[in-house]
PDB file of N, CA and C in Angstrom:
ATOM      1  N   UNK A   1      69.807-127.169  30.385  1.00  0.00           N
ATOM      2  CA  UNK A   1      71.153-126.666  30.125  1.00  0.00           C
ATOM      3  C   UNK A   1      71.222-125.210  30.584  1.00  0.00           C
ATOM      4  N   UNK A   2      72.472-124.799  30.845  1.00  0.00           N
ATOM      5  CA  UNK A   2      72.409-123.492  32.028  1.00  0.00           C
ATOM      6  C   UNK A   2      73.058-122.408  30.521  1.00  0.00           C
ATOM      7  N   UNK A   3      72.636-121.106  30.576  1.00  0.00           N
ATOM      8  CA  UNK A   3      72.686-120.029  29.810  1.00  0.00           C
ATOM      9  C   UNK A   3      74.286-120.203  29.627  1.00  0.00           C
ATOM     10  N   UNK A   4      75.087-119.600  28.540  1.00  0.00           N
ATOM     11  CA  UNK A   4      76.269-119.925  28.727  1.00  0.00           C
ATOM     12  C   UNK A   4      76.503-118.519  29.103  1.00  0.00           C
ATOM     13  N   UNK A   5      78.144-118.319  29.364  1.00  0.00           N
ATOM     14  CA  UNK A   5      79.132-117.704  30.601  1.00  0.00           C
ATOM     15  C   UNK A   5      78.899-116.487  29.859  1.00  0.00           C
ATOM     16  N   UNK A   6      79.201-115.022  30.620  1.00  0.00           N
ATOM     17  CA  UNK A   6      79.470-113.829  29.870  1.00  0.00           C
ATOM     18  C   UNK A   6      80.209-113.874  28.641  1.00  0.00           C
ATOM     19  N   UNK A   7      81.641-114.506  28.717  1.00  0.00           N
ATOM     20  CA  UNK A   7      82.535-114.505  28.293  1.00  0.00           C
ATOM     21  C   UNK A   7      82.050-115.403  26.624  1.00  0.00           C
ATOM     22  N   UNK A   8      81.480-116.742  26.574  1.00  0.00           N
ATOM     23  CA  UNK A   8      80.703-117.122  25.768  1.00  0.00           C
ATOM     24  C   UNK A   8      79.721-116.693  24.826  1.00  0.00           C
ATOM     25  N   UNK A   9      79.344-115.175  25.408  1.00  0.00           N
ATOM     26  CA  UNK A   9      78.015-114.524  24.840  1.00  0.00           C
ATOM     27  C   UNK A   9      78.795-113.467  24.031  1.00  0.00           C
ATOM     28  N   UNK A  10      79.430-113.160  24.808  1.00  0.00           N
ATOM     29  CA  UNK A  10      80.426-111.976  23.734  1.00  0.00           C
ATOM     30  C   UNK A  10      81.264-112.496  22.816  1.00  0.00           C
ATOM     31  N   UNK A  11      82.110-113.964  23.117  1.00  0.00           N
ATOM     32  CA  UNK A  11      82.188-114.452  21.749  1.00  0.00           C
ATOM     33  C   UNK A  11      81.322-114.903  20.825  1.00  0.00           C
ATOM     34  N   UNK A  12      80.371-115.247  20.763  1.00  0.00           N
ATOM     35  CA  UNK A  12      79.375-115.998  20.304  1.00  0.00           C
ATOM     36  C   UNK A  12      78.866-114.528  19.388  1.00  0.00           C
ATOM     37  N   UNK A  13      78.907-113.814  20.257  1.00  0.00           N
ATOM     38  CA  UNK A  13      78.053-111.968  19.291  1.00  0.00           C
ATOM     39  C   UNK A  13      79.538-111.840  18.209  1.00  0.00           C
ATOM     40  N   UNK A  14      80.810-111.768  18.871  1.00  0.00           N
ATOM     41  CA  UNK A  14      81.684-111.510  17.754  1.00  0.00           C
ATOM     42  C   UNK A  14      81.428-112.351  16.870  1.00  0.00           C
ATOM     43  N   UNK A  15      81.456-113.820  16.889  1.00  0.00           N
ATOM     44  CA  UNK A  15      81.669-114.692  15.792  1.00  0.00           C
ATOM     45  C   UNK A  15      80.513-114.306  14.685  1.00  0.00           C
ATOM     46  N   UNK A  16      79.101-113.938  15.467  1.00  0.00           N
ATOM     47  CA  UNK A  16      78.044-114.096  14.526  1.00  0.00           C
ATOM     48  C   UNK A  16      78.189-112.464  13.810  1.00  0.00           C
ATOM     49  N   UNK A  17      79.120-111.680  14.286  1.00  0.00           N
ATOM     50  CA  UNK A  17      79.366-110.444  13.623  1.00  0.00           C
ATOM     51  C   UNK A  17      80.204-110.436  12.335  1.00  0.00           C
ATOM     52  N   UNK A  18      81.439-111.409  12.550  1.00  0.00           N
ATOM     53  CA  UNK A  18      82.069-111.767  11.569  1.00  0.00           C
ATOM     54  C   UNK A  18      82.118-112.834  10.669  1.00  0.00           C
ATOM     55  N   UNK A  19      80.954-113.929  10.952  1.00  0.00           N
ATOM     56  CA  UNK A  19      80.051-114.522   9.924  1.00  0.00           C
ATOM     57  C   UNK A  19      79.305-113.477   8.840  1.00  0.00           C
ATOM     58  N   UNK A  20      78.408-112.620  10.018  1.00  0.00           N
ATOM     59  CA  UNK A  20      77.676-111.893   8.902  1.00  0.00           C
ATOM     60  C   UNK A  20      77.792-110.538   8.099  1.00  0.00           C
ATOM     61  N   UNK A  21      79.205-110.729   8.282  1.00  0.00           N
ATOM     62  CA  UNK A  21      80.379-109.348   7.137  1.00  0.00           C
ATOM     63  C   UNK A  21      80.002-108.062   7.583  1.00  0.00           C
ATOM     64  N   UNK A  22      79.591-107.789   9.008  1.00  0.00           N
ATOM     65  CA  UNK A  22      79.621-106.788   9.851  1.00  0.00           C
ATOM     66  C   UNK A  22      81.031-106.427   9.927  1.00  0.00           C
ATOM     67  N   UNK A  23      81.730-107.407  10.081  1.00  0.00           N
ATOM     68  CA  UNK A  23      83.346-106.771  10.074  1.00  0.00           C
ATOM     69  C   UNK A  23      84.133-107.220   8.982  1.00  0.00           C
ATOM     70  N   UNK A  24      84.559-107.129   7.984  1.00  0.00           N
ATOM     71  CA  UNK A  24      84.769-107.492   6.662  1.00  0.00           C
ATOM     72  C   UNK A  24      86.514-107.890   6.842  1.00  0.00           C
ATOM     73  N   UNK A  25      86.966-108.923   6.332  1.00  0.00           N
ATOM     74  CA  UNK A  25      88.539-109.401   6.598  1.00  0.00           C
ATOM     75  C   UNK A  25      89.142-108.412   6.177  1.00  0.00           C
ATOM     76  N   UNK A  26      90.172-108.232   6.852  1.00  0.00           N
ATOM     77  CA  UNK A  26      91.162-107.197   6.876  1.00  0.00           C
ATOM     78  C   UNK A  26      90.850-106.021   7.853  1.00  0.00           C
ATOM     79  N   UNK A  27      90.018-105.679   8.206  1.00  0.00           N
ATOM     80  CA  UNK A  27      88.914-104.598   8.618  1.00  0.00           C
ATOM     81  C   UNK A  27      89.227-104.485  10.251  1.00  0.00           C
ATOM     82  N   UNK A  28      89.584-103.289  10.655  1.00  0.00           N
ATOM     83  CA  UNK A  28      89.649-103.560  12.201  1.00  0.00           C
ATOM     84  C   UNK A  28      88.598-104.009  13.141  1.00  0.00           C
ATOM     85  N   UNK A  29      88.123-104.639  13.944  1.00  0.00           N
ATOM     86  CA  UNK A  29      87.226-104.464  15.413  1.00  0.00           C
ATOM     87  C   UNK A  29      87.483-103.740  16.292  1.00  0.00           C
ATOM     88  N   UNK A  30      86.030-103.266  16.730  1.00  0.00           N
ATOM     89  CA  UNK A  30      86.334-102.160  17.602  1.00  0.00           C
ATOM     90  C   UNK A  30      87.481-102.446  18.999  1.00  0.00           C
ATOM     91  N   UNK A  31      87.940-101.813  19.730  1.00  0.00           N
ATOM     92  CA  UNK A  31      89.103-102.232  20.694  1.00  0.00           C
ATOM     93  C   UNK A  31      88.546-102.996  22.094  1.00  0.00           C
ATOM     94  N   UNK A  32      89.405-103.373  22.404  1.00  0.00           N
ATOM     95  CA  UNK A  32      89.046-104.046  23.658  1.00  0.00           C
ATOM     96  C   UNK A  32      87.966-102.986  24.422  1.00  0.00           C
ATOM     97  N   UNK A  33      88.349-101.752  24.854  1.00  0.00           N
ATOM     98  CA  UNK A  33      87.736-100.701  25.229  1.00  0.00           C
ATOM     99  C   UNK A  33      86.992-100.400  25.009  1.00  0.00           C
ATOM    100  N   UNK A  34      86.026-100.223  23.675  1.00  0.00           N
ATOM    101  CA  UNK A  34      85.312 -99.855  23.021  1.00  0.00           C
ATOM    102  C   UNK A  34      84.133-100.980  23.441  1.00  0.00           C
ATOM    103  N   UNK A  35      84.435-102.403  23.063  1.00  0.00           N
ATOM    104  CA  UNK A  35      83.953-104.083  23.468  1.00  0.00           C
ATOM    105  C   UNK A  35      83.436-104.260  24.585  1.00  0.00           C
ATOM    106  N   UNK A  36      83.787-103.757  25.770  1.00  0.00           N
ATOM    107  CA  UNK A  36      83.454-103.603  26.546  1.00  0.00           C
ATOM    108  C   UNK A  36      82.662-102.713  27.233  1.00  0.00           C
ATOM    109  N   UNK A  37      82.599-101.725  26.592  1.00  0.00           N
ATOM    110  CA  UNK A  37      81.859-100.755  27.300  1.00  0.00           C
ATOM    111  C   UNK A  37      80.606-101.102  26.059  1.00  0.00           C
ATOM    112  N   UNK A  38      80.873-101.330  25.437  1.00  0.00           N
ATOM    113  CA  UNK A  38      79.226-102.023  24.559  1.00  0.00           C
ATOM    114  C   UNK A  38      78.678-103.148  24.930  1.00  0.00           C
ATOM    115  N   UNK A  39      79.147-104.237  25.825  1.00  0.00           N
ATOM    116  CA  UNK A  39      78.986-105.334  26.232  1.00  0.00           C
ATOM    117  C   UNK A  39      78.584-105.248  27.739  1.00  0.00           C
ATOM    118  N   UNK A  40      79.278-104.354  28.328  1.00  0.00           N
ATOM    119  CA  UNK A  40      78.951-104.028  29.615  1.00  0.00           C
ATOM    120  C   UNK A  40      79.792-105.202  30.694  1.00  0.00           C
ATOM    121  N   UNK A  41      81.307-105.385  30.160  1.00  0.00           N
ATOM    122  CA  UNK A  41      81.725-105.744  31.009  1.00  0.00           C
ATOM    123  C   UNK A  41      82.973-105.407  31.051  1.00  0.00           C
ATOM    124  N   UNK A  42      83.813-106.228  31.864  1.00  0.00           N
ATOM    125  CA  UNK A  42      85.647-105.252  31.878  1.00  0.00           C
ATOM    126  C   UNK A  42      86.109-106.088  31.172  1.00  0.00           C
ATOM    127  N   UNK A  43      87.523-105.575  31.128  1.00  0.00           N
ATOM    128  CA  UNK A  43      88.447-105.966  30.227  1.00  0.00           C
ATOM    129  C   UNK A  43      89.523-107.045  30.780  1.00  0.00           C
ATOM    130  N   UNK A  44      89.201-107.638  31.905  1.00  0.00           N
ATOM    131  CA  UNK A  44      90.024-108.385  32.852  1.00  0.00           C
ATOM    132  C   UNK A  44      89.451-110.246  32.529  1.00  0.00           C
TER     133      UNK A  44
END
């Protein structure tokens, strides 16, 4: 099975961020801008 897509990996990091109350409901995430330049990819 082939590694999954960029796009897959950065959801996959959010989800397991907001499973594990790294980002608490109600609570902002950092911005698209911010996401990206921590992820190392664009915003497109």
């Amino acid at each position: 099975q082939s590694a999954p897509s960029l796009h897959e990996a950065v959801r996959a990091e959010l989800l397991e961020r907001i499973m594990g109350g790294i980002y608490q409901p109600g609570a902002l995430i950092p911005s698209t801008a911010m996401l990206s330049e921590e992820f190392g990819v664009s915003q497109s």
